[in-house]
PDB file of N, CA and C in Angstrom:
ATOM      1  N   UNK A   1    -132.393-122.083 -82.018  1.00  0.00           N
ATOM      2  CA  UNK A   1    -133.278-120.988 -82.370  1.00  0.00           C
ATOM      3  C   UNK A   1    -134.643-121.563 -82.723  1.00  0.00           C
ATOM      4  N   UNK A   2    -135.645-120.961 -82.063  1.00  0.00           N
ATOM      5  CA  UNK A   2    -136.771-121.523 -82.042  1.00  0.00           C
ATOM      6  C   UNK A   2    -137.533-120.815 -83.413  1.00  0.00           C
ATOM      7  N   UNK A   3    -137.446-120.341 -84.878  1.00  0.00           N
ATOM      8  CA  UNK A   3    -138.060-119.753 -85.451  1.00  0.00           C
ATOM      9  C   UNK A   3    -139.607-119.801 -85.844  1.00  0.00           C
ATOM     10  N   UNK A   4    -140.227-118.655 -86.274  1.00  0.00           N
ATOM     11  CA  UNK A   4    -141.527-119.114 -86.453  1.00  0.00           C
ATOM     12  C   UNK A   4    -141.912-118.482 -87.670  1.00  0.00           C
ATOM     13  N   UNK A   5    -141.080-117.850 -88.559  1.00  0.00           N
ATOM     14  CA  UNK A   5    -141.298-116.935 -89.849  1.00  0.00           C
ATOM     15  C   UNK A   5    -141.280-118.510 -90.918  1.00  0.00           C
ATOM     16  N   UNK A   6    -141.906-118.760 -91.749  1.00  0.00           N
ATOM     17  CA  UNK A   6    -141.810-119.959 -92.580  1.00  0.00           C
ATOM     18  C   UNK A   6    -141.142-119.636 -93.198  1.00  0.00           C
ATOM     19  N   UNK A   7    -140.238-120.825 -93.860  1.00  0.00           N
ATOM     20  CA  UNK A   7    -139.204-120.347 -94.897  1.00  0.00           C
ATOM     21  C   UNK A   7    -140.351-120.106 -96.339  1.00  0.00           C
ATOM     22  N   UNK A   8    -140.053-118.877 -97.272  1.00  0.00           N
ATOM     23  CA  UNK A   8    -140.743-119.002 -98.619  1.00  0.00           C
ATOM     24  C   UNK A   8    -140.676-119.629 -99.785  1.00  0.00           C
ATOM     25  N   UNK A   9    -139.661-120.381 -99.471  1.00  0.00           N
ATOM     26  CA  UNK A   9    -139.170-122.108-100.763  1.00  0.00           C
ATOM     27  C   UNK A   9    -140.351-122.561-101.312  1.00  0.00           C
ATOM     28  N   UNK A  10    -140.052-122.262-102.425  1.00  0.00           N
ATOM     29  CA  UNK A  10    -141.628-123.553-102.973  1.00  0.00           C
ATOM     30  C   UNK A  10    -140.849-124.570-103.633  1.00  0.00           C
ATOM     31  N   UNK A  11    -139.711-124.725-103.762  1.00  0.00           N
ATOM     32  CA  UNK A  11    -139.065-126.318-104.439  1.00  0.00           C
ATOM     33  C   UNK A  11    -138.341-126.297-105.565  1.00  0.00           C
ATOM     34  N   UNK A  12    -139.202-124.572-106.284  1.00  0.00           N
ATOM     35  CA  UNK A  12    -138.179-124.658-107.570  1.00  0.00           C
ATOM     36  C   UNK A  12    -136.850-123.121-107.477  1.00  0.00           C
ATOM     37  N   UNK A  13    -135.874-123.992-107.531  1.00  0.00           N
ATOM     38  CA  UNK A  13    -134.612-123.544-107.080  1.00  0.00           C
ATOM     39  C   UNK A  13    -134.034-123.674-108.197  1.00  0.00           C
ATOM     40  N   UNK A  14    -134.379-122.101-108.944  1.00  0.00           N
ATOM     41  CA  UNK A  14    -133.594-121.729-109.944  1.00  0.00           C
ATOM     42  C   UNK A  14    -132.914-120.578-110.235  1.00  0.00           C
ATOM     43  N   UNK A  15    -131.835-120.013-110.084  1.00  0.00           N
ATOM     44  CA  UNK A  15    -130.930-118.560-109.762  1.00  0.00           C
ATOM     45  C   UNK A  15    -131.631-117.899-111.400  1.00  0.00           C
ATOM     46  N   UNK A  16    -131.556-116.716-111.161  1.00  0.00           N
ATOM     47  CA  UNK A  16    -131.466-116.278-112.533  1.00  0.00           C
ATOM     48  C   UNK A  16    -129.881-115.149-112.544  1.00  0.00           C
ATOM     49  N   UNK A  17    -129.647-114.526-113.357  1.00  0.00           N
ATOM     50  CA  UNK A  17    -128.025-114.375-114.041  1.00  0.00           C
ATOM     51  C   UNK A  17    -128.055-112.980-112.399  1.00  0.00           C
ATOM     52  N   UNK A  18    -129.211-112.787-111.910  1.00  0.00           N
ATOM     53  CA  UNK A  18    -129.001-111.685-111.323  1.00  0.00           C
ATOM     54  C   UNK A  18    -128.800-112.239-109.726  1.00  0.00           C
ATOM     55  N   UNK A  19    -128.702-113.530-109.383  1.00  0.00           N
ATOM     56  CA  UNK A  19    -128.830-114.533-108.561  1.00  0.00           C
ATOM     57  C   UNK A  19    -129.989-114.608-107.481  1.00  0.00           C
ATOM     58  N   UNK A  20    -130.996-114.104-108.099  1.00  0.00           N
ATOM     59  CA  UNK A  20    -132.354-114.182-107.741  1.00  0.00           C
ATOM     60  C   UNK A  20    -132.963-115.396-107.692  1.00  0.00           C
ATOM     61  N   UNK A  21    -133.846-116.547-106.874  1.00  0.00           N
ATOM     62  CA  UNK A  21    -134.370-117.712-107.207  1.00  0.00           C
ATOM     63  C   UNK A  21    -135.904-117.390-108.095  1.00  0.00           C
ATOM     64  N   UNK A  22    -135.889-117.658-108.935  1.00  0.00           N
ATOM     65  CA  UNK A  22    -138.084-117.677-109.485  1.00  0.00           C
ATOM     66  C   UNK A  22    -138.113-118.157-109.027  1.00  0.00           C
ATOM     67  N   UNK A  23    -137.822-118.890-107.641  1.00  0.00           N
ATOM     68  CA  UNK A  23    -139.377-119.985-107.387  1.00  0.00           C
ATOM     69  C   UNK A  23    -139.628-118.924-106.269  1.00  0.00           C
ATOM     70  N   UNK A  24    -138.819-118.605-105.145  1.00  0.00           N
ATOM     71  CA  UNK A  24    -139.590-117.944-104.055  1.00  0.00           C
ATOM     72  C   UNK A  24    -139.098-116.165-104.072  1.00  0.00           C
ATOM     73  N   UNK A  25    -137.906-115.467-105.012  1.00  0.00           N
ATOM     74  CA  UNK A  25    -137.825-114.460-105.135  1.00  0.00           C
ATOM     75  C   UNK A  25    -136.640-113.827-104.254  1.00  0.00           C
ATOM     76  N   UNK A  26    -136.106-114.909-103.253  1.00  0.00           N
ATOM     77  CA  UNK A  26    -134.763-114.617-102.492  1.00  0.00           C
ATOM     78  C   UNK A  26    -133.534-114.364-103.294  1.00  0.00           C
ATOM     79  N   UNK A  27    -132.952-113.715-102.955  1.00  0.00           N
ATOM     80  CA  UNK A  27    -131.273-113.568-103.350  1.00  0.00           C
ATOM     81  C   UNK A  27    -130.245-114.425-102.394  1.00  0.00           C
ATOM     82  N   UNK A  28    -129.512-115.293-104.090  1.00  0.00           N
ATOM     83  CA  UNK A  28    -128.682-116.243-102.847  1.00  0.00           C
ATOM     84  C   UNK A  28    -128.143-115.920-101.738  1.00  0.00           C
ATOM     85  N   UNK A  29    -127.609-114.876-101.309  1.00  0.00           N
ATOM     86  CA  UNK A  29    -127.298-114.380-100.401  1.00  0.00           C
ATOM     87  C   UNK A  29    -127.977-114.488 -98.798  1.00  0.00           C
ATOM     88  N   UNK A  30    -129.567-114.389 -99.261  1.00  0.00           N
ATOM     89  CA  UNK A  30    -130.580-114.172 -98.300  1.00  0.00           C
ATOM     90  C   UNK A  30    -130.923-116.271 -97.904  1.00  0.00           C
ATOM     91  N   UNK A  31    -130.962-116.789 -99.145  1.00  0.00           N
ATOM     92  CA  UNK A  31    -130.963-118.199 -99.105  1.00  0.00           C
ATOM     93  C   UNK A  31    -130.002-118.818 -98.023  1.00  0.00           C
ATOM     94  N   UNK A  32    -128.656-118.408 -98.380  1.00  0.00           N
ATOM     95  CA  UNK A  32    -127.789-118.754 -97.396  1.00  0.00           C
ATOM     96  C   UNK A  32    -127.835-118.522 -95.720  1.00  0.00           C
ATOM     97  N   UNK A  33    -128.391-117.150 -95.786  1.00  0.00           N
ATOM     98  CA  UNK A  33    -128.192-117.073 -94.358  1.00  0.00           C
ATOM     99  C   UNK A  33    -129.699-116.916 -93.819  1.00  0.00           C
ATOM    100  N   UNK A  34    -130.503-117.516 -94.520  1.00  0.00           N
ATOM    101  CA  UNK A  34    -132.056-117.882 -93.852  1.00  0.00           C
ATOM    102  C   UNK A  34    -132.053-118.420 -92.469  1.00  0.00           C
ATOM    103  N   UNK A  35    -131.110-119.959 -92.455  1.00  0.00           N
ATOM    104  CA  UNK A  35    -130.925-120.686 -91.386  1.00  0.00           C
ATOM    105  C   UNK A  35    -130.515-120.210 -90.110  1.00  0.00           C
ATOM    106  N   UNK A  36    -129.804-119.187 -90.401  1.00  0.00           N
ATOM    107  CA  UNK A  36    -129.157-118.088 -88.844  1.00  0.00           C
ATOM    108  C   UNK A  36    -129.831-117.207 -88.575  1.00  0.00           C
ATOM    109  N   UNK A  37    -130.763-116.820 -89.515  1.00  0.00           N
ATOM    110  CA  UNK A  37    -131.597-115.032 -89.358  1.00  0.00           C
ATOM    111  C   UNK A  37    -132.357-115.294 -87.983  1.00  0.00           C
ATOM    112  N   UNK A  38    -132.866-114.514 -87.839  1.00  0.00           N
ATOM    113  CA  UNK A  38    -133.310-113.884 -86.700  1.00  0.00           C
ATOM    114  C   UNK A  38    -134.855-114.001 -87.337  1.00  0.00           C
ATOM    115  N   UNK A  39    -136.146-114.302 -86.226  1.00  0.00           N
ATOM    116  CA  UNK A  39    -137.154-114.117 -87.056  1.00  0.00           C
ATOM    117  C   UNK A  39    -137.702-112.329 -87.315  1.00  0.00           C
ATOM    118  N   UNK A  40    -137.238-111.376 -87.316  1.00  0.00           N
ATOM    119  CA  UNK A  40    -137.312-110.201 -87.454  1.00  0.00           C
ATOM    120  C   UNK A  40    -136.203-110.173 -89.028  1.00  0.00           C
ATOM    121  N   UNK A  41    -135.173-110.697 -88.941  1.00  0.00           N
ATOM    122  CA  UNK A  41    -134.414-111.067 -90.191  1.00  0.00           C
ATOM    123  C   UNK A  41    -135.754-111.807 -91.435  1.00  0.00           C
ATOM    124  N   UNK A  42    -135.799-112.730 -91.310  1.00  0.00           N
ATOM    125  CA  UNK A  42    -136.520-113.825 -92.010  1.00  0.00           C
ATOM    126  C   UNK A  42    -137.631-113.130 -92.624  1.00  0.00           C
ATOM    127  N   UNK A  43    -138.538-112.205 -91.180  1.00  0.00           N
ATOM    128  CA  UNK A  43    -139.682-111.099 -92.056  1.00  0.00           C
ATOM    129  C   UNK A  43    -139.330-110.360 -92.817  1.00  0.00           C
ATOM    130  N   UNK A  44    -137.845-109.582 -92.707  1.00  0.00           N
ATOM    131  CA  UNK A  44    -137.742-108.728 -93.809  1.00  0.00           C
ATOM    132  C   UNK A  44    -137.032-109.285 -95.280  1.00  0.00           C
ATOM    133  N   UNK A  45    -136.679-110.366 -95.127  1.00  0.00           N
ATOM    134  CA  UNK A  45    -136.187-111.216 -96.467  1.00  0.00           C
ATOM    135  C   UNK A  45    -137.293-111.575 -96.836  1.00  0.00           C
ATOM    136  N   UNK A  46    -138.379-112.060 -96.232  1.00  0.00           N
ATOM    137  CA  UNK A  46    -139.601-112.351 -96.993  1.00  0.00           C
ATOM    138  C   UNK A  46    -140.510-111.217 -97.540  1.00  0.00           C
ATOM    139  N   UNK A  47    -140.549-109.912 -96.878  1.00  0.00           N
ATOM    140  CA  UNK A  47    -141.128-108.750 -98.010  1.00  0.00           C
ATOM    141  C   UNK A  47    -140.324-108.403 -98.849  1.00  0.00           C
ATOM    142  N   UNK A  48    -138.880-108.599 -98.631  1.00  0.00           N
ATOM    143  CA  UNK A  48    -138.349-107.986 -99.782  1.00  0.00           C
ATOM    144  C   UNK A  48    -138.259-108.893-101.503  1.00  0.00           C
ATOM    145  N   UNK A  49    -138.116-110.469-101.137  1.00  0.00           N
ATOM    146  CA  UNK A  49    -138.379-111.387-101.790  1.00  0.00           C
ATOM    147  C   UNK A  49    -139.876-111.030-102.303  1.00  0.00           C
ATOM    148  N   UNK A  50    -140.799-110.995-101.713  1.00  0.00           N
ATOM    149  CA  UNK A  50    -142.129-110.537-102.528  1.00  0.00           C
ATOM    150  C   UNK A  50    -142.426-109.543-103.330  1.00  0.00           C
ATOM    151  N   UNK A  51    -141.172-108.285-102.851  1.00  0.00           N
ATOM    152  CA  UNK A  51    -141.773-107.395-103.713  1.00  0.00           C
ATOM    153  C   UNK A  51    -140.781-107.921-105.160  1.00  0.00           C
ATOM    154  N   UNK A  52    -139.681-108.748-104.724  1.00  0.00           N
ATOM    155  CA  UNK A  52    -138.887-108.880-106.020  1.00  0.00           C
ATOM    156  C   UNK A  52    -139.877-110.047-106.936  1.00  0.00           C
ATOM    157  N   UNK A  53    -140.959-111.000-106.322  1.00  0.00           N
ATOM    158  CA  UNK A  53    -141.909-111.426-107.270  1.00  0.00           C
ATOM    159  C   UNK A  53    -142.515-110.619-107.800  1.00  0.00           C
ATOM    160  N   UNK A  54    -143.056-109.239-107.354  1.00  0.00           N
ATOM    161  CA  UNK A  54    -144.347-108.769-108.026  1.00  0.00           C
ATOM    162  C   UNK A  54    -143.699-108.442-109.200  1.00  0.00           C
ATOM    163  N   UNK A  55    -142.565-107.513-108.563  1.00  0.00           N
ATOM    164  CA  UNK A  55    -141.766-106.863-109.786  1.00  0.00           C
ATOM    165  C   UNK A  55    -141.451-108.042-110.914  1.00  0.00           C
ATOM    166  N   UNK A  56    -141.056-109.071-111.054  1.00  0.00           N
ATOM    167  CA  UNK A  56    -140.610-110.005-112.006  1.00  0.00           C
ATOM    168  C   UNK A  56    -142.200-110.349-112.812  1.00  0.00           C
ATOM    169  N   UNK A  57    -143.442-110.732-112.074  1.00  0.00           N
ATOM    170  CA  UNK A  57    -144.392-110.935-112.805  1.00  0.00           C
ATOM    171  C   UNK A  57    -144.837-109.461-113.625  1.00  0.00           C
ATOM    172  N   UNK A  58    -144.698-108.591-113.219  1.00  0.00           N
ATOM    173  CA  UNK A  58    -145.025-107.221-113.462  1.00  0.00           C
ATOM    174  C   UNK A  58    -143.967-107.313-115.173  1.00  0.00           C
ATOM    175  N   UNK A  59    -142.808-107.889-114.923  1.00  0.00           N
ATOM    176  CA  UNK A  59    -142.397-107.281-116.243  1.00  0.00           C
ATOM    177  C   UNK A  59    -142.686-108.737-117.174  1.00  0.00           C
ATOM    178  N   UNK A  60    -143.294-109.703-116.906  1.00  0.00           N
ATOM    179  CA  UNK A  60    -143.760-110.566-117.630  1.00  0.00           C
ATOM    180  C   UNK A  60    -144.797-110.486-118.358  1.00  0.00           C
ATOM    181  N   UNK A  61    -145.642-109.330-118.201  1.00  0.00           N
ATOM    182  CA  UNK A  61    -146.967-109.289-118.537  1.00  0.00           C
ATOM    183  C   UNK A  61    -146.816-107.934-119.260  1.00  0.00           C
TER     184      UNK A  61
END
């Protein structure tokens, strides 16, 4: 599979209790099967991962 969606990893790979990562906002779930997705897959794990950052900084502030 030739993909071209970048993975959104920034390095810090830390679950929280809801198994969400803070560093890039994926659900392990979505982590796991990054490597097989489809790049039409990969785009929609990556907006949905973003909106789960905004939302997390949103309740930080």
């Amino acid at each position: 599979m030739n993909a071209t969606v970048p993975s959104p990893c920034t390095g810090i790979c830390r679950l929280d209790d809801d198994k969400v990562c803070s560093g890039c906002g994926r659900l392990l779930a979505e982590i796991a099967a990054w490597s097989s997705a489809s790049d039409a897959e990969r785009r929609e794990i990556r907006r949905l991962a973003e909106q789960r950052m905004k939302l997390q900084n949103v309740k930080k502030t």
